[in-house]
C-alpha atoms as a PDB file:
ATOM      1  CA  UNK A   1     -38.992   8.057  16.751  1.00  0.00           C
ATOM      2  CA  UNK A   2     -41.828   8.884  15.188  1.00  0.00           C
ATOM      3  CA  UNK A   3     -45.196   9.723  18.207  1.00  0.00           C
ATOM      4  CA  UNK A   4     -47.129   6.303  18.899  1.00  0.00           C
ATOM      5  CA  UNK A   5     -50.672   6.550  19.017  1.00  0.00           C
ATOM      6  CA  UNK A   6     -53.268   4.008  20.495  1.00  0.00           C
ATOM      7  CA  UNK A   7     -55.768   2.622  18.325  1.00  0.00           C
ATOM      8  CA  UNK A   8     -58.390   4.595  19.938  1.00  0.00           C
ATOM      9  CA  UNK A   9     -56.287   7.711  19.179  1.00  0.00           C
ATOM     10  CA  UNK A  10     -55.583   7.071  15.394  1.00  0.00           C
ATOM     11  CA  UNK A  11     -59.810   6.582  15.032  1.00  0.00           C
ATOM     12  CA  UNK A  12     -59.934   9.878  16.538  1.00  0.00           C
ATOM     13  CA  UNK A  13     -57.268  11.856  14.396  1.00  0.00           C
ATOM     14  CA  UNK A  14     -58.353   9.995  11.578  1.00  0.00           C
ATOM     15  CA  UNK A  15     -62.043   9.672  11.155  1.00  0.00           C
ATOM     16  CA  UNK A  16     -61.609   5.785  10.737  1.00  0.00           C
ATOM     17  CA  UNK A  17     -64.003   3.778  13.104  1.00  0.00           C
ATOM     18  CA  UNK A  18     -61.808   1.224  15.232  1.00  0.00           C
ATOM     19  CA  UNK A  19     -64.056  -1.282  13.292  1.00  0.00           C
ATOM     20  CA  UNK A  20     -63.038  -0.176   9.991  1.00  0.00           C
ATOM     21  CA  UNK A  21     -58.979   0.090  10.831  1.00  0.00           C
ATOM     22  CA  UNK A  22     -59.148  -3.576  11.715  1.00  0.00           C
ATOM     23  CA  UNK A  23     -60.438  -4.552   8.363  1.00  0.00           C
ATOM     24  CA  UNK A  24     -58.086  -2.452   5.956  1.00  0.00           C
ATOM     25  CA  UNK A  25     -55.514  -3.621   8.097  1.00  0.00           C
ATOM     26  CA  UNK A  26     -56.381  -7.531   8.081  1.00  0.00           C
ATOM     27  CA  UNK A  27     -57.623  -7.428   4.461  1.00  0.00           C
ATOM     28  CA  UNK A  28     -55.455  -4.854   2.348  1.00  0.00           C
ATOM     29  CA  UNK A  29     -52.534  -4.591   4.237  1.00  0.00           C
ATOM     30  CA  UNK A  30     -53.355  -0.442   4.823  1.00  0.00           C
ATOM     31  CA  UNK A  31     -51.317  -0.246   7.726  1.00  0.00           C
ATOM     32  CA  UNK A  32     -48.663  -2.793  10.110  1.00  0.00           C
ATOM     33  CA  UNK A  33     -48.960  -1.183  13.515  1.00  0.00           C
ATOM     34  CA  UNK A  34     -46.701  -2.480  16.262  1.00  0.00           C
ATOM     35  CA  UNK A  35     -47.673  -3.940  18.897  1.00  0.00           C
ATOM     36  CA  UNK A  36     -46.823  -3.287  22.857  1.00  0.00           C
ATOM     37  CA  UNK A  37     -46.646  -6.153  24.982  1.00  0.00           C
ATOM     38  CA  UNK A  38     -49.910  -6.251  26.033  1.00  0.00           C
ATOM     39  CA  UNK A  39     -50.483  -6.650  22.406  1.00  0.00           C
ATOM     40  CA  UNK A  40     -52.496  -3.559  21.581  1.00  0.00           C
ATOM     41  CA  UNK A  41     -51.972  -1.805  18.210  1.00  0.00           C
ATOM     42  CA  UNK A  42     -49.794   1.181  18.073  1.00  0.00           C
ATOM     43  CA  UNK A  43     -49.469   3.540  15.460  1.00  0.00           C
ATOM     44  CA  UNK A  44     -47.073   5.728  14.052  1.00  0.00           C
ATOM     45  CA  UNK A  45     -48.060   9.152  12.817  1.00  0.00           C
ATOM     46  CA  UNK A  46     -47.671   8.341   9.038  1.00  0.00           C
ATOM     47  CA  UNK A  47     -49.717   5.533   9.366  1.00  0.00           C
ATOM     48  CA  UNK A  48     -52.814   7.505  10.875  1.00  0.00           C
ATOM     49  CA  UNK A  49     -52.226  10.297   8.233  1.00  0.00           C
ATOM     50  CA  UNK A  50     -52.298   7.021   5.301  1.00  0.00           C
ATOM     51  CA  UNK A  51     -56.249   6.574   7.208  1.00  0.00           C
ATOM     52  CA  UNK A  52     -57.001   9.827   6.553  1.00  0.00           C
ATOM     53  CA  UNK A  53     -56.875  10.399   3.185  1.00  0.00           C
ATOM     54  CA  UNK A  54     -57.800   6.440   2.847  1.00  0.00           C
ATOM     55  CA  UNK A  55     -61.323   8.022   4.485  1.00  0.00           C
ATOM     56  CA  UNK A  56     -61.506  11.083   2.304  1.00  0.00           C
ATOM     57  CA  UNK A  57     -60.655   8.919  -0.861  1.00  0.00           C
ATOM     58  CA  UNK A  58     -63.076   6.247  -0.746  1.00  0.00           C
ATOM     59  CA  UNK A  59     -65.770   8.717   0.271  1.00  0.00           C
ATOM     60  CA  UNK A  60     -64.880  10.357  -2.893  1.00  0.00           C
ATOM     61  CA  UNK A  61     -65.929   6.875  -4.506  1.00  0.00           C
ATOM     62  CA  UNK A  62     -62.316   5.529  -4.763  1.00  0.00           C
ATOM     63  CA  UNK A  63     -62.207   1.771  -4.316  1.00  0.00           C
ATOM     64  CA  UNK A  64     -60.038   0.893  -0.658  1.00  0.00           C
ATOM     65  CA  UNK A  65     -58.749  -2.494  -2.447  1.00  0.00           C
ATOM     66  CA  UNK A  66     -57.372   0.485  -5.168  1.00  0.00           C
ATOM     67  CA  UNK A  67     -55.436   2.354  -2.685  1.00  0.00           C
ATOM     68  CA  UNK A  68     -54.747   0.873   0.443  1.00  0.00           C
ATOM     69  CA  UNK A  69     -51.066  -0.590  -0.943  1.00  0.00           C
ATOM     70  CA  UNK A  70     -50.555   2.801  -1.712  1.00  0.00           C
ATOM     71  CA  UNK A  71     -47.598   5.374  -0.062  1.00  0.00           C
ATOM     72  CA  UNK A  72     -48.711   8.434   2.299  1.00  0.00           C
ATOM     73  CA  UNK A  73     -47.065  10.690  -0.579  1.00  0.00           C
ATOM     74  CA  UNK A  74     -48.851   8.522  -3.199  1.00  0.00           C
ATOM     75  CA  UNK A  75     -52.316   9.121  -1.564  1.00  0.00           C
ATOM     76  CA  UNK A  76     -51.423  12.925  -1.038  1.00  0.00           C
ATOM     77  CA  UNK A  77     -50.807  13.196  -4.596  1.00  0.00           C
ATOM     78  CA  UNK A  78     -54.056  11.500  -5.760  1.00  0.00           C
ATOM     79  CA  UNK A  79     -55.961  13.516  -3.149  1.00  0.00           C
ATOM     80  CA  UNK A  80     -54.322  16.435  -4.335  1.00  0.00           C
ATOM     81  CA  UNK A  81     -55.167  15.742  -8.319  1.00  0.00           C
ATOM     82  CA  UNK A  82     -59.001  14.780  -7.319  1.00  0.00           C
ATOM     83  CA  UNK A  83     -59.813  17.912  -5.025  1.00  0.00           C
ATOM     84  CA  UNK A  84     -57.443  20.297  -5.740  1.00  0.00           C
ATOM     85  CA  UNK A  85     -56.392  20.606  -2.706  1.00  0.00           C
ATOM     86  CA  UNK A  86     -52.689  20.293  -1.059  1.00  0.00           C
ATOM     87  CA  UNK A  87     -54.321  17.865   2.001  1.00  0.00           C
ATOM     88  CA  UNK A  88     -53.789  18.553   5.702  1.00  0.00           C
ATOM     89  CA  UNK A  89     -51.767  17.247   8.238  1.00  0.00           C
ATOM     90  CA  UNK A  90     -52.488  15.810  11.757  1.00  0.00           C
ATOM     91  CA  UNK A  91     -50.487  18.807  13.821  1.00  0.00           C
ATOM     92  CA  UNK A  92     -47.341  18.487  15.808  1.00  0.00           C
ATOM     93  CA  UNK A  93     -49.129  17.784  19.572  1.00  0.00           C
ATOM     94  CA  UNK A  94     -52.554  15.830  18.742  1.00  0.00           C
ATOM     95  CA  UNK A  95     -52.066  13.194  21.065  1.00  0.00           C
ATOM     96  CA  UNK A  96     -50.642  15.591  24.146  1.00  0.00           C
ATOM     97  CA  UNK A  97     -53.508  17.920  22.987  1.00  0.00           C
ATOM     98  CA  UNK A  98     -56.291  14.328  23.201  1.00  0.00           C
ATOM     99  CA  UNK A  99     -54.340  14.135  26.707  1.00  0.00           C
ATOM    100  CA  UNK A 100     -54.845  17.963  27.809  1.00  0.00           C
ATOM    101  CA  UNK A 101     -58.457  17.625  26.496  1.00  0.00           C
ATOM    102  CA  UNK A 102     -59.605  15.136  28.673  1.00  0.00           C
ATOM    103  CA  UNK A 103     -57.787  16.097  31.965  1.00  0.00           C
ATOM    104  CA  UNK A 104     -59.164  19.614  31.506  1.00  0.00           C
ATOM    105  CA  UNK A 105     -62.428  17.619  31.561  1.00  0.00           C
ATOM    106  CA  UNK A 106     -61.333  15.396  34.601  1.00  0.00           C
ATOM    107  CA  UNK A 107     -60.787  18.566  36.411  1.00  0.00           C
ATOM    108  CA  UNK A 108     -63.738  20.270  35.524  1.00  0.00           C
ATOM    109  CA  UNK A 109     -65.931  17.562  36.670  1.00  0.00           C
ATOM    110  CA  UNK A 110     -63.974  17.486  40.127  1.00  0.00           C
ATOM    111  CA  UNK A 111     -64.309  20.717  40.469  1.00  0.00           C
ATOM    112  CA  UNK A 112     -68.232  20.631  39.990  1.00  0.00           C
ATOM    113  CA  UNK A 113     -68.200  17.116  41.544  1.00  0.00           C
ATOM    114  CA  UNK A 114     -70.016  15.483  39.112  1.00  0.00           C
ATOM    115  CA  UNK A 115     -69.013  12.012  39.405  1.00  0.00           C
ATOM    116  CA  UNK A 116     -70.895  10.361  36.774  1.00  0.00           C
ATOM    117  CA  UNK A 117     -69.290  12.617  34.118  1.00  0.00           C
ATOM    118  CA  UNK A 118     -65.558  11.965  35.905  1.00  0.00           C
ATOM    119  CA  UNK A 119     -66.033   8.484  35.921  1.00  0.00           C
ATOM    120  CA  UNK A 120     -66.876   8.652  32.208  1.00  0.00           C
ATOM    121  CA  UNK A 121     -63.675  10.637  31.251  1.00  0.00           C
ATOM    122  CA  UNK A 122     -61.175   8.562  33.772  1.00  0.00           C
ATOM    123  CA  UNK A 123     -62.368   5.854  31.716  1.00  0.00           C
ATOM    124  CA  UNK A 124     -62.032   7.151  27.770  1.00  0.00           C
ATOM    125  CA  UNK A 125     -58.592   8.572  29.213  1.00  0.00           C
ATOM    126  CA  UNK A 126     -57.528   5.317  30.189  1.00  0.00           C
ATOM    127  CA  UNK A 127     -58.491   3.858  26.994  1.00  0.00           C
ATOM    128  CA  UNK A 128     -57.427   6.701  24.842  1.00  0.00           C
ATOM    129  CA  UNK A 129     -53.774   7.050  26.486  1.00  0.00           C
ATOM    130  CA  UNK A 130     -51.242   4.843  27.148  1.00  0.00           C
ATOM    131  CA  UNK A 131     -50.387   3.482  30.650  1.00  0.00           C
ATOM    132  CA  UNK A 132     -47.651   6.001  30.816  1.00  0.00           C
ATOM    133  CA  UNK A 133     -49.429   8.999  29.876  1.00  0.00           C
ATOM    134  CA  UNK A 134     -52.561   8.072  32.104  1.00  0.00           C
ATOM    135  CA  UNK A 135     -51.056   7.914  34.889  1.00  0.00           C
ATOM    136  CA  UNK A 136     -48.266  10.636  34.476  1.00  0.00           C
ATOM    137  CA  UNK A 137     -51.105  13.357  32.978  1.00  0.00           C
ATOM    138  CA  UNK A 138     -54.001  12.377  33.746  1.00  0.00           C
ATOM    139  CA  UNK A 139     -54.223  10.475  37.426  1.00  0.00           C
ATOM    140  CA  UNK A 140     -50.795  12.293  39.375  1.00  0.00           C
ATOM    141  CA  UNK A 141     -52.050  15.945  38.139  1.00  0.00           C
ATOM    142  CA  UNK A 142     -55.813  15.206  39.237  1.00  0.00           C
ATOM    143  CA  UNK A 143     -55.300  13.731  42.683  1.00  0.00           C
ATOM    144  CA  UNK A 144     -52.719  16.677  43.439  1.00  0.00           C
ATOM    145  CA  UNK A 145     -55.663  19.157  42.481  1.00  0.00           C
ATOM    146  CA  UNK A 146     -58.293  16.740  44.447  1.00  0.00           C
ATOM    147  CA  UNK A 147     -56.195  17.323  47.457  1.00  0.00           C
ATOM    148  CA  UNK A 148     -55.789  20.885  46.677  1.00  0.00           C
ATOM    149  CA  UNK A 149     -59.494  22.011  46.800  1.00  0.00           C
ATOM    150  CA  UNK A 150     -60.094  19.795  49.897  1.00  0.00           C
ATOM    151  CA  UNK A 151     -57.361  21.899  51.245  1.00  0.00           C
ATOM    152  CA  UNK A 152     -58.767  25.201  50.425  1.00  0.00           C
ATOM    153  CA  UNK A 153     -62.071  23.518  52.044  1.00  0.00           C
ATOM    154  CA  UNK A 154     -63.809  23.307  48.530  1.00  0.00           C
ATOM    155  CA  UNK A 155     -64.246  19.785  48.935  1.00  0.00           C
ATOM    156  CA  UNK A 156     -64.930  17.841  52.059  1.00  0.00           C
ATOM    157  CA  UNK A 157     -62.830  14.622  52.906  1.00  0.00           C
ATOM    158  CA  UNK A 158     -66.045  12.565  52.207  1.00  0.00           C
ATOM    159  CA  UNK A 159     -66.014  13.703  48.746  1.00  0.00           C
ATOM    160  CA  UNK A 160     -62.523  13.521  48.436  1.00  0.00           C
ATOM    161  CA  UNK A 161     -62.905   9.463  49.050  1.00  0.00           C
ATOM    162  CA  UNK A 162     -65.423   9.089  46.893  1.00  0.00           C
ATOM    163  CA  UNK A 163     -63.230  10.753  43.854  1.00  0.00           C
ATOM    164  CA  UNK A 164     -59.802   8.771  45.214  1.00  0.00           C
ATOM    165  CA  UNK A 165     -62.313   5.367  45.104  1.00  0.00           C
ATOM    166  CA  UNK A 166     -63.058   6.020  41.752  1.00  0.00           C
ATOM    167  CA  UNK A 167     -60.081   6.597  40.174  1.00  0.00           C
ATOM    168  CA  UNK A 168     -58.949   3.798  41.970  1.00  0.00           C
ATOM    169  CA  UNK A 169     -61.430   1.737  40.539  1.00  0.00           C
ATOM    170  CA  UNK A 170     -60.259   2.532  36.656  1.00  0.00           C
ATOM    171  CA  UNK A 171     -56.393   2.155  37.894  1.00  0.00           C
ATOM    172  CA  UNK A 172     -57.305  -1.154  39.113  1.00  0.00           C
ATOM    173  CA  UNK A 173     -59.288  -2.050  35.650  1.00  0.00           C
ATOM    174  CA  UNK A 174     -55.746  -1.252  33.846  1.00  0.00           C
ATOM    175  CA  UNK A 175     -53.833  -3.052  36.703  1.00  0.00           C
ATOM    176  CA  UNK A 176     -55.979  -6.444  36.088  1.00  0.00           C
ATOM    177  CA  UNK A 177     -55.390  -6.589  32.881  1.00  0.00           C
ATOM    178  CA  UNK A 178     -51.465  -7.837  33.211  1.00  0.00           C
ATOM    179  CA  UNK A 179     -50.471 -10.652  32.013  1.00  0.00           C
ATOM    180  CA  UNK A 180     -47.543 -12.238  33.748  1.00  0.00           C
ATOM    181  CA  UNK A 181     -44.481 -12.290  31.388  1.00  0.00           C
ATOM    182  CA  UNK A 182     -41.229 -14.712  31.972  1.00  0.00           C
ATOM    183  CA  UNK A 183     -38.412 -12.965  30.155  1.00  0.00           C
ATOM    184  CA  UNK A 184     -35.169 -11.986  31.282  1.00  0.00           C
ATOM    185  CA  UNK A 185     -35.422  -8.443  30.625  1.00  0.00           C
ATOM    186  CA  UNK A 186     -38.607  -8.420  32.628  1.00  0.00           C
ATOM    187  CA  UNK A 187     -38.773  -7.589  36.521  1.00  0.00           C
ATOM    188  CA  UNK A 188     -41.190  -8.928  39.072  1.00  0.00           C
ATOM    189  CA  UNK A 189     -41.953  -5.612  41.048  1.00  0.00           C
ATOM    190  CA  UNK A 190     -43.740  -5.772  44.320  1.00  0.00           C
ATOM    191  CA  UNK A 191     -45.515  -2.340  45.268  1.00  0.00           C
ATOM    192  CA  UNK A 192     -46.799  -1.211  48.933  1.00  0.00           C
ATOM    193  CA  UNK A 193     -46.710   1.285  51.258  1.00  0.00           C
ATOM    194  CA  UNK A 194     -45.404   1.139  54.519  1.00  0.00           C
ATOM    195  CA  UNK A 195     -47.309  -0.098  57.451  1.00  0.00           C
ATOM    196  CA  UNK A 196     -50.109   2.753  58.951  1.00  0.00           C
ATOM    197  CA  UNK A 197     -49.601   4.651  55.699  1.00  0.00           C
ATOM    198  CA  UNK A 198     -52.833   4.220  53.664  1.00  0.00           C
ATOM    199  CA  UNK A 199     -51.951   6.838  50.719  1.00  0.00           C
ATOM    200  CA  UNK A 200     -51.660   4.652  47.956  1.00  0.00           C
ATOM    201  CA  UNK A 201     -51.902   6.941  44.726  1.00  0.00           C
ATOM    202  CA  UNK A 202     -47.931   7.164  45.016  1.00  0.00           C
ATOM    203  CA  UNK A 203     -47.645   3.377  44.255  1.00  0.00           C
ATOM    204  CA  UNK A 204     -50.471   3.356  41.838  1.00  0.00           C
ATOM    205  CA  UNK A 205     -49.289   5.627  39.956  1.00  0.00           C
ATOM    206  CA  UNK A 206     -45.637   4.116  39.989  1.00  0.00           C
ATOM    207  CA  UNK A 207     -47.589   0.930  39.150  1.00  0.00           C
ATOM    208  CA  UNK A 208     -49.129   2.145  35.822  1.00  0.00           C
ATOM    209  CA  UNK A 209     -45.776   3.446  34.792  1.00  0.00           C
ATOM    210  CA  UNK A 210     -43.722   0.089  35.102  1.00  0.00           C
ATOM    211  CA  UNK A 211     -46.793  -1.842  33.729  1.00  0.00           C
ATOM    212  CA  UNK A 212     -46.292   1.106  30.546  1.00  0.00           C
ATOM    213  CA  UNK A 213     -42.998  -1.027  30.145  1.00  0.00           C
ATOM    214  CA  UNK A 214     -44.235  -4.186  30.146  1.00  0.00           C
ATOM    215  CA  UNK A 215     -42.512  -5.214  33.689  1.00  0.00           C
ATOM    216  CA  UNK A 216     -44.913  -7.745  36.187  1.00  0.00           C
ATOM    217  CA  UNK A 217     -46.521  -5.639  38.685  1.00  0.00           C
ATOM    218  CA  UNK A 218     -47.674  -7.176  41.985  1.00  0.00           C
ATOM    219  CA  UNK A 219     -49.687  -4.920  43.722  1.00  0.00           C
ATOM    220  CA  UNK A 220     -49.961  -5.375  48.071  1.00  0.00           C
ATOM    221  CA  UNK A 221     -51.674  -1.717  48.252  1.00  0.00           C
ATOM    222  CA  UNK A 222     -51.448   0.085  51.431  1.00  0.00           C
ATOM    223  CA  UNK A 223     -50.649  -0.513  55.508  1.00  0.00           C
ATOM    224  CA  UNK A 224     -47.880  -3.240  54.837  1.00  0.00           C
ATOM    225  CA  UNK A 225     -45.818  -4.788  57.479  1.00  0.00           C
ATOM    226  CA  UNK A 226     -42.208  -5.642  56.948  1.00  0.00           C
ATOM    227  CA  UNK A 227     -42.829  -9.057  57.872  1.00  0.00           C
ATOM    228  CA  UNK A 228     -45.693  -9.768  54.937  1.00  0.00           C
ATOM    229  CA  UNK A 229     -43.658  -7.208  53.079  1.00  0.00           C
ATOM    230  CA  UNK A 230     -40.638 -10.205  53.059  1.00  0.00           C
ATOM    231  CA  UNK A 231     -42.711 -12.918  52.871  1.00  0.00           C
ATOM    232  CA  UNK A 232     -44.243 -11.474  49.839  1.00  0.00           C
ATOM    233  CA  UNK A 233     -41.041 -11.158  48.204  1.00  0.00           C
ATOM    234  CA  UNK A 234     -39.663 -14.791  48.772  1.00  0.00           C
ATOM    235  CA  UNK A 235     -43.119 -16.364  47.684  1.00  0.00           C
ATOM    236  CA  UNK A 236     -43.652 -13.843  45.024  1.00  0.00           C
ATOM    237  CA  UNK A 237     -39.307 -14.085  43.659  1.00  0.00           C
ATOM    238  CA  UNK A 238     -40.010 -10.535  43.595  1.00  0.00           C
ATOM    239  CA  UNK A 239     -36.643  -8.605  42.421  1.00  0.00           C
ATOM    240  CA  UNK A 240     -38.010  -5.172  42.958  1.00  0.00           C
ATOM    241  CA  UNK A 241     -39.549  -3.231  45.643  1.00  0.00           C
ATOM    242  CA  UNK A 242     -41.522  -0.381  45.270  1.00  0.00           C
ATOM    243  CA  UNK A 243     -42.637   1.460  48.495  1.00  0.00           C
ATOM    244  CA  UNK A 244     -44.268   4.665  48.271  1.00  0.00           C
ATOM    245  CA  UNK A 245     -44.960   6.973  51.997  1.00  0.00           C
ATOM    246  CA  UNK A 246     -46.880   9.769  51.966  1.00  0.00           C
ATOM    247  CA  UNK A 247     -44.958  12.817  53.723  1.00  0.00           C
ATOM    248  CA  UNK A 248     -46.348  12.860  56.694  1.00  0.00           C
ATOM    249  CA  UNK A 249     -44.454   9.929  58.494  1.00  0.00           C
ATOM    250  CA  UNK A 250     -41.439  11.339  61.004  1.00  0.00           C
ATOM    251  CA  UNK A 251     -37.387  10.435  59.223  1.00  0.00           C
ATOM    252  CA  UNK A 252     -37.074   8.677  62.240  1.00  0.00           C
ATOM    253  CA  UNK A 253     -39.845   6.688  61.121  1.00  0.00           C
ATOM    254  CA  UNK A 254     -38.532   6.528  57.879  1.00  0.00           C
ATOM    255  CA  UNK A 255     -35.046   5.711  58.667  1.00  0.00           C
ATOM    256  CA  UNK A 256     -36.153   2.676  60.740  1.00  0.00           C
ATOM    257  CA  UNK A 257     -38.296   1.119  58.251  1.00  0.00           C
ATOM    258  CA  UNK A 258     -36.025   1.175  55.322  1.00  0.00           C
ATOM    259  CA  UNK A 259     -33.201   0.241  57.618  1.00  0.00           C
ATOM    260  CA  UNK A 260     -35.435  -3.081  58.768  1.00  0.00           C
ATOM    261  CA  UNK A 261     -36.592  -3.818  54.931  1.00  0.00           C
ATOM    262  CA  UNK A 262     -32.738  -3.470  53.844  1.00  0.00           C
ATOM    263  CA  UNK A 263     -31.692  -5.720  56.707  1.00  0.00           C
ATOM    264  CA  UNK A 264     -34.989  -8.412  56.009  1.00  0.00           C
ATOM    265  CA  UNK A 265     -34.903  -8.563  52.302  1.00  0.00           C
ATOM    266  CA  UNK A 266     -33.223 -10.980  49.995  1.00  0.00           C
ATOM    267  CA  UNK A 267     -29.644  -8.801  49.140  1.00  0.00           C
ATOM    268  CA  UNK A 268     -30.301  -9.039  45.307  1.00  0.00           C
ATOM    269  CA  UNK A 269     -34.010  -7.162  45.710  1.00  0.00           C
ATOM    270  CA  UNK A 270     -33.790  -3.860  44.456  1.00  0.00           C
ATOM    271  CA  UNK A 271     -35.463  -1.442  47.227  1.00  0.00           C
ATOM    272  CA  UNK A 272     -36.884   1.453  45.385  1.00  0.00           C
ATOM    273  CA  UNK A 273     -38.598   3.919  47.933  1.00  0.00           C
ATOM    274  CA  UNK A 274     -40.836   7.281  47.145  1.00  0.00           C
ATOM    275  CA  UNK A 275     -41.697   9.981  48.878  1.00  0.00           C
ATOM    276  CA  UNK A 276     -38.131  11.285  50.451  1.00  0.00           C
ATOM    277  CA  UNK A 277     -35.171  12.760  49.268  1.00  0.00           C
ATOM    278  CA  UNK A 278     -31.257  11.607  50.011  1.00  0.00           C
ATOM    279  CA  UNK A 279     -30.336  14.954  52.317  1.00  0.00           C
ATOM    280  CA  UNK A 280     -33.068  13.357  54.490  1.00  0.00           C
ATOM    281  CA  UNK A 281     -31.016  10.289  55.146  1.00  0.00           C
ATOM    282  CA  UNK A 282     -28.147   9.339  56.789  1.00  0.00           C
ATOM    283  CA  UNK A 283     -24.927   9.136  55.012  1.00  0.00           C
ATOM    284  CA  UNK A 284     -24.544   5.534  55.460  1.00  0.00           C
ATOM    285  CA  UNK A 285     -28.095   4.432  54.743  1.00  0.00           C
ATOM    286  CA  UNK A 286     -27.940   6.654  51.301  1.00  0.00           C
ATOM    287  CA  UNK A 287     -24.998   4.750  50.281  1.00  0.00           C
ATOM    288  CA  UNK A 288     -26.761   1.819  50.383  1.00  0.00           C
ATOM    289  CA  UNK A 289     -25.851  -0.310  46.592  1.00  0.00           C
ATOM    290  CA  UNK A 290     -29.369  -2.340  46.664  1.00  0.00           C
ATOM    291  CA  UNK A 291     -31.228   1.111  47.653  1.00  0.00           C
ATOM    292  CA  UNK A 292     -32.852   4.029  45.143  1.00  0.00           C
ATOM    293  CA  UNK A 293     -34.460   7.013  46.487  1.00  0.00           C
ATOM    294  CA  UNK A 294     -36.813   8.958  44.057  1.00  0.00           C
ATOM    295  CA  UNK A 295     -38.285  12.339  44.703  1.00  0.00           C
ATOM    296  CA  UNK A 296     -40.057  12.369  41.450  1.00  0.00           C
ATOM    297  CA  UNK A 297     -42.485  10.134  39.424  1.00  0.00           C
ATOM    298  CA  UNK A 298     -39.945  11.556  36.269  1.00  0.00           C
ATOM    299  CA  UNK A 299     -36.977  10.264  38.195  1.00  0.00           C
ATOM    300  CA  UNK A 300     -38.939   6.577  38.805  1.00  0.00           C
ATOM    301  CA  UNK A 301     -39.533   6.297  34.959  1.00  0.00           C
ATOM    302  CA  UNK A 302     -36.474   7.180  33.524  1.00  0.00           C
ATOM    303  CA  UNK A 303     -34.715   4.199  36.320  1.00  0.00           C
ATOM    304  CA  UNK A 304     -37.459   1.958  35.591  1.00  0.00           C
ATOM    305  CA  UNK A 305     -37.200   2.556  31.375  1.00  0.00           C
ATOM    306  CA  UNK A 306     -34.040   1.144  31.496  1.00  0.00           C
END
């Protein structure tokens, strides 16, 4: 399949304000971009190359209502005849390249802890990328390196909140903008992490991604009891649990409270948990049917795609 591009992308690639898109789409017909199911435009490749020789036509003088029914190849050829030139093509990797751009800036700005300038690049990368993306290149990568220079004692802990409060703040922006879906194909999954572990950019992250593919997220946050955990779930007909630990809780620890959620929880609720691998379990816990252990954001989105 051909690489989908947000709307805010395609103006980018193609030199088409949003503004003006919108209006060769609802009045010529220019392009038919999908739509995800949040409803927000997405483009095919062809379709942002049609904009951009729709912009360098009719700034040649060419009439839009003229072209716009017209073919990519049709429009190449006209170009071609009226400038003599063979036209251009968008490159192979522009949106992972709009994607590598900004978290190079994200990480600069950490690095020089400027927070007005990282709160104004969390936000164009949450409205340039998808869900997916954002939270796979942009927000995983970022916090790992925020957590790195506090580490090497380039940033204190104070700072480090103030960053993690931030990001959380443009996560939660994306998060709020759900709307709750009643389809079969659609699950209803609860996210938390385990009681005393406040670490929470596992789950957000985990959050974005199933929100990517249009499943109903229900986010507890951090520091959550069994008890409210199971309540949640029956009040919520939750059919998915997502609980992410950070890796500093003991397997005993571990063991005991996936052993007490497996033994509290409706039987049909999936119990997805992050943040441990299998060989750390016992045998017989592992082999649980309703349980799925994932070491990897990549392994949670390839389950959760299906």
């Amino acid at each position: 399949m051909s690489s989908i591009l947000t709307i805010q992308i395609a103006s980018r690639l193609s030199g088409v304000s949003i503004d003006l898109i919108r209006a060769w789409e609802r009045r010529y017909k220019a392009v038919s971009p999908a739509r995800d199911k949040d409803g927000r435009r997405l483009y095919e490749r062809h379709e942002v190359q049609k904009l951009w020789y729709l912009r360098e036509l009719t700034q040649l003088g060419v009439r839009i209502s003229d072209i716009a029914g017209l073919s990519e190849k049709d429009l190449k050829k006209r170009y071609t005849e009226l400038t003599g030139k063979k036209g251009v093509g968008l490159g192979p990797d522009q949106n992972q390249t709009i994607a590598t751009s900004l978290k190079q800036n994200i990480e600069r700005a950490i690095e020089g802890y400027r927070l007005d300038i990282l709160s104004h690049e969390v936000k164009k990368a949450s409205i340039s990328l998808n869900k997916k993306q954002f939270a796979l290149e942009v927000i995983a990568p970022v916090m790992g390196l925020t957590g790195k220079l506090v580490s090497e004692g380039r940033l204190s802990i104070a700072q480090e909140h103030a960053i993690s409060s931030l990001a959380k703040f443009h996560i939660g922006a994306l998060l709020s903008q759900m709307t709750y879906k009643n389809q079969g194909s659609v699950r209803n999954i609860i996210f938390a992490t385990p009681e005393k572990d406040f670490h929470e950019f596992g789950i957000l992250v985990a959050a974005l991604i199933s929100l990517h593919y249009g499943h109903n997220v229900i986010y507890l946050g951090p520091n959550l009891p069994v008890f409210s955990l199971v309540e949640a779930v029956k009040a919520l007909e939750a059919d998915t649990v997502v609980i992410g630990q950070s890796n500093r809780r003991r397997q005993t620890t571990t063991t005991n409270y996936i052993n007490e959620c497996l033994n509290s929880l409706p039987k049909k609720v999936t119990f997805c948990y992050g943040g441990v691998t299998l060989e750390n379990l016992p045998l017989k816990l592992s082999l649980k049917k309703n349980l799925k252990i994932f070491e990897t954001f990549k392994d949670f989105d390839l389950y959760i795609s299906k």
